[in-house]
Protein backbone atom coordinates (compact mmCIF):
# COMPACT_ATOMS: atom_id res chain seq x y z
CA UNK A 1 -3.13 -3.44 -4.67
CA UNK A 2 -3.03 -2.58 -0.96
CA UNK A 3 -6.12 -0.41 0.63
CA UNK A 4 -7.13 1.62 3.33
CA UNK A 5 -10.73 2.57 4.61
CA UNK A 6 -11.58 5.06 7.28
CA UNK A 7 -14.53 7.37 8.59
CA UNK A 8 -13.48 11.41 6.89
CA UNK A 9 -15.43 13.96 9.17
CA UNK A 10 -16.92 15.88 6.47
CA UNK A 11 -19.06 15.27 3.96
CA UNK A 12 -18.76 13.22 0.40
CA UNK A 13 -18.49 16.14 -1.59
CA UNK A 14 -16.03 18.42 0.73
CA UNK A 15 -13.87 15.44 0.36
CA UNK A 16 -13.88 14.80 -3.22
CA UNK A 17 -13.35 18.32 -3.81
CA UNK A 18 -10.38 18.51 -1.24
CA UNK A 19 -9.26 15.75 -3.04
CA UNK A 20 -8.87 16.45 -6.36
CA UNK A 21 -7.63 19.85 -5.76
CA UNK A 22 -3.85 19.43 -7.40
CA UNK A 23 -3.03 22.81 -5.30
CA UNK A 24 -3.49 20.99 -2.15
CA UNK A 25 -1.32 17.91 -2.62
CA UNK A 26 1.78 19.00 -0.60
CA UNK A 27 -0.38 19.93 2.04
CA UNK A 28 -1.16 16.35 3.15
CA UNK A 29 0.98 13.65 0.50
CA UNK A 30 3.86 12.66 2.93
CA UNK A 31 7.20 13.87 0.80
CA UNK A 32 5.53 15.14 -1.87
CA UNK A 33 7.49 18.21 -2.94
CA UNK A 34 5.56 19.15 -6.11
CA UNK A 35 2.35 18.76 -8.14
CA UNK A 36 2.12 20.26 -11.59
CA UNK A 37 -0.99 19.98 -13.80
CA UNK A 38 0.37 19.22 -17.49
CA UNK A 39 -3.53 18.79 -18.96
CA UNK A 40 -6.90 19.35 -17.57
CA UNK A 41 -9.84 17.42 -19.05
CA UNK A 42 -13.44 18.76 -18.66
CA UNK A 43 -11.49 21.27 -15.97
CA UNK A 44 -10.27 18.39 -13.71
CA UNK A 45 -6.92 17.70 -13.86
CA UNK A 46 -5.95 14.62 -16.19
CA UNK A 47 -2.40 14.45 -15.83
CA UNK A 48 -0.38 15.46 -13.23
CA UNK A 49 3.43 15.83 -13.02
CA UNK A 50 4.70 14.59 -9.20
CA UNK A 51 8.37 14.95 -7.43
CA UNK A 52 9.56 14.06 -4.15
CA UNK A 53 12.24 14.73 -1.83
CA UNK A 54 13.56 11.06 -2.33
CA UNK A 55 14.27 12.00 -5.59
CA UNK A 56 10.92 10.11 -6.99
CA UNK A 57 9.52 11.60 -10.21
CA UNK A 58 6.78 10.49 -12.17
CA UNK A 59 3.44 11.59 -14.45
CA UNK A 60 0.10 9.97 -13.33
CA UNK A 61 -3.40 10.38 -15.24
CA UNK A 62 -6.60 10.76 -14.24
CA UNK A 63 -10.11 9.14 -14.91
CA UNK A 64 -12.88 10.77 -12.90
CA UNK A 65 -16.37 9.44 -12.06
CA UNK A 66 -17.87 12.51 -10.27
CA UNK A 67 -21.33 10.52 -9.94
CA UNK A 68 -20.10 7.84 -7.86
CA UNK A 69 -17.41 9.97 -6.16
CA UNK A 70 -14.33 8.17 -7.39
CA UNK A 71 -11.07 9.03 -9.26
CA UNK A 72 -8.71 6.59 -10.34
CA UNK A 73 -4.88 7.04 -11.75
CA UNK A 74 -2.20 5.26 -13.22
CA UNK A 75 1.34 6.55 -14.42
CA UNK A 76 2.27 7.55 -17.81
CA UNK A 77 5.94 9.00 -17.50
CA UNK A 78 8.38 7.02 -14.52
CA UNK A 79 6.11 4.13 -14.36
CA UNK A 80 8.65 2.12 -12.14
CA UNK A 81 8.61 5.16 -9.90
CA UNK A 82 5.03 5.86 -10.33
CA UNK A 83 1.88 4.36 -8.62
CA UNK A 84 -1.54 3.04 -9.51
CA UNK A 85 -4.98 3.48 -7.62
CA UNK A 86 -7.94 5.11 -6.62
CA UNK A 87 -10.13 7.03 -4.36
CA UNK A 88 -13.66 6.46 -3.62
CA UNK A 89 -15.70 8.91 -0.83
CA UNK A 90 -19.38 6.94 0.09
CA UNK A 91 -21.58 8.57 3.03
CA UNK A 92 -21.56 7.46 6.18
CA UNK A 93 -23.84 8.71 8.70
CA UNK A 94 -23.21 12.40 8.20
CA UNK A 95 -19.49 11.57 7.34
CA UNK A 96 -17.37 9.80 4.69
CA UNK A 97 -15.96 6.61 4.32
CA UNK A 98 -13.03 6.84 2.40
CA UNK A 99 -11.55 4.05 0.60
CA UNK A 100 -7.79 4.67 -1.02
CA UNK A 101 -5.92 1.86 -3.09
CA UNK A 102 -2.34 1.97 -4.14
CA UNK A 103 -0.17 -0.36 -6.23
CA UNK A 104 3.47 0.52 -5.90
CA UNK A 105 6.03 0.43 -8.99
CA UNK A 106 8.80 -1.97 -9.36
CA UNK A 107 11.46 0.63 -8.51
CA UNK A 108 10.42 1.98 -5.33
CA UNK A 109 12.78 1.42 -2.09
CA UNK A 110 10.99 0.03 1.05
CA UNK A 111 11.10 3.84 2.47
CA UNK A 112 9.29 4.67 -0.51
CA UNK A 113 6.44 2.18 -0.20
CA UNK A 114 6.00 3.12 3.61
CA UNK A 115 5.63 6.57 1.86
CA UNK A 116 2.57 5.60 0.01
CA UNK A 117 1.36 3.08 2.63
CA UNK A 118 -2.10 3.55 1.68
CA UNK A 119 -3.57 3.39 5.86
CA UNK A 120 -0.62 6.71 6.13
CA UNK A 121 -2.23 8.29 3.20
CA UNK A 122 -5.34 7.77 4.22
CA UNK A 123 -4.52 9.35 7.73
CA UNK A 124 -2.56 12.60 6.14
CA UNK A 125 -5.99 13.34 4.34
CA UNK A 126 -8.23 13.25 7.57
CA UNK A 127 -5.84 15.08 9.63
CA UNK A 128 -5.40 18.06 6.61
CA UNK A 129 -9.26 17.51 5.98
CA UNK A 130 -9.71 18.44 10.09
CA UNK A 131 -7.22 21.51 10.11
CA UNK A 132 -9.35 23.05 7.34
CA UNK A 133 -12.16 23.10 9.76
C-alpha cells in the first residue's frame, strides 16, 4: 500500500467531515465522474458505487472510526478495478495532518494508478479543502 502525509489547513473535524461527504467526491477525486451511495450505515455511507471517465467502475465499502478520525474501504463489486485504503486526520498545531493509503487493483493501467497516486489525492483534497474557505 502506497501513502501520502501532508499538513490540511483546517481542523480534524472540518476534514473528516469534508471527507466523508459522498456529495463532494467529484469535486476533488481526479476523474471521478460519479459517486452513488447504495447503503448508509449509522447515516454514513457504507457502500459507495464509483465511475470514471477511463471507463473504471467499481463498489467500495466503508468502516468508520469517528473517535480516532479514520475511515477505511475496500471494494466489493470490480475489485480488479477497485482500490483499498484509508484516511486518517490527527491535529497538528491548529491544522491536520492527513495521512491517505491506497492499494491499487490488478487491472488498473499505469494512467490509472497515477490517478490514484495517493501524494495527487492527497493534494486535490487540500486544494478543494482551501477553495471552501
Amino acid at each position: 500500500m502506497e501513502t501520502a502525509s501532508a499538513i490540511v489547513p483546517a481542523t480534524p473535524e472540518v476534514c473528516w467531515e469534508l471527507f466523508i461527504e459522498p456529495k463532494t467526491l467529484t469535486a476533488w477525486i481526479p476523474g471521478l465522474r460519479r459517486a452513488q451511495v447504495i447503503a448508509k450505515e449509522r447515516g454514513l455511507p457504507a457502500e459507495i458505487h464509483f465511475e470514471f471517465a477511463s471507463s473504471l467502475v467499481y463498489t467500495l465499502v466503508y468502516t468508520y472510526d469517528a473517535d480516532a478520525l479514520e475511515v477505511r474501504w475496500e471494494p466489493k463489486l470490480g475489485r480488479r478495478d477497485g482500490v483499498s485504503g484509508f484516511a486518517k486526520f490527527e491535529p497538528a498545531d491548529g491544522h491536520t495532518r492527513m495521512t491517505y493509503g491506497l492499494a491499487h487493483g490488478d487491472a488498473r493501467t499505469a494512467a490509472e494508478r497515477a490517478l490514484g497516486d495517493p501524494a495527487r489525492l492527497v493534494a486535490a483534497f487540500i486544494a478543494f479543502v482551501e477553495r471552501r474557505g
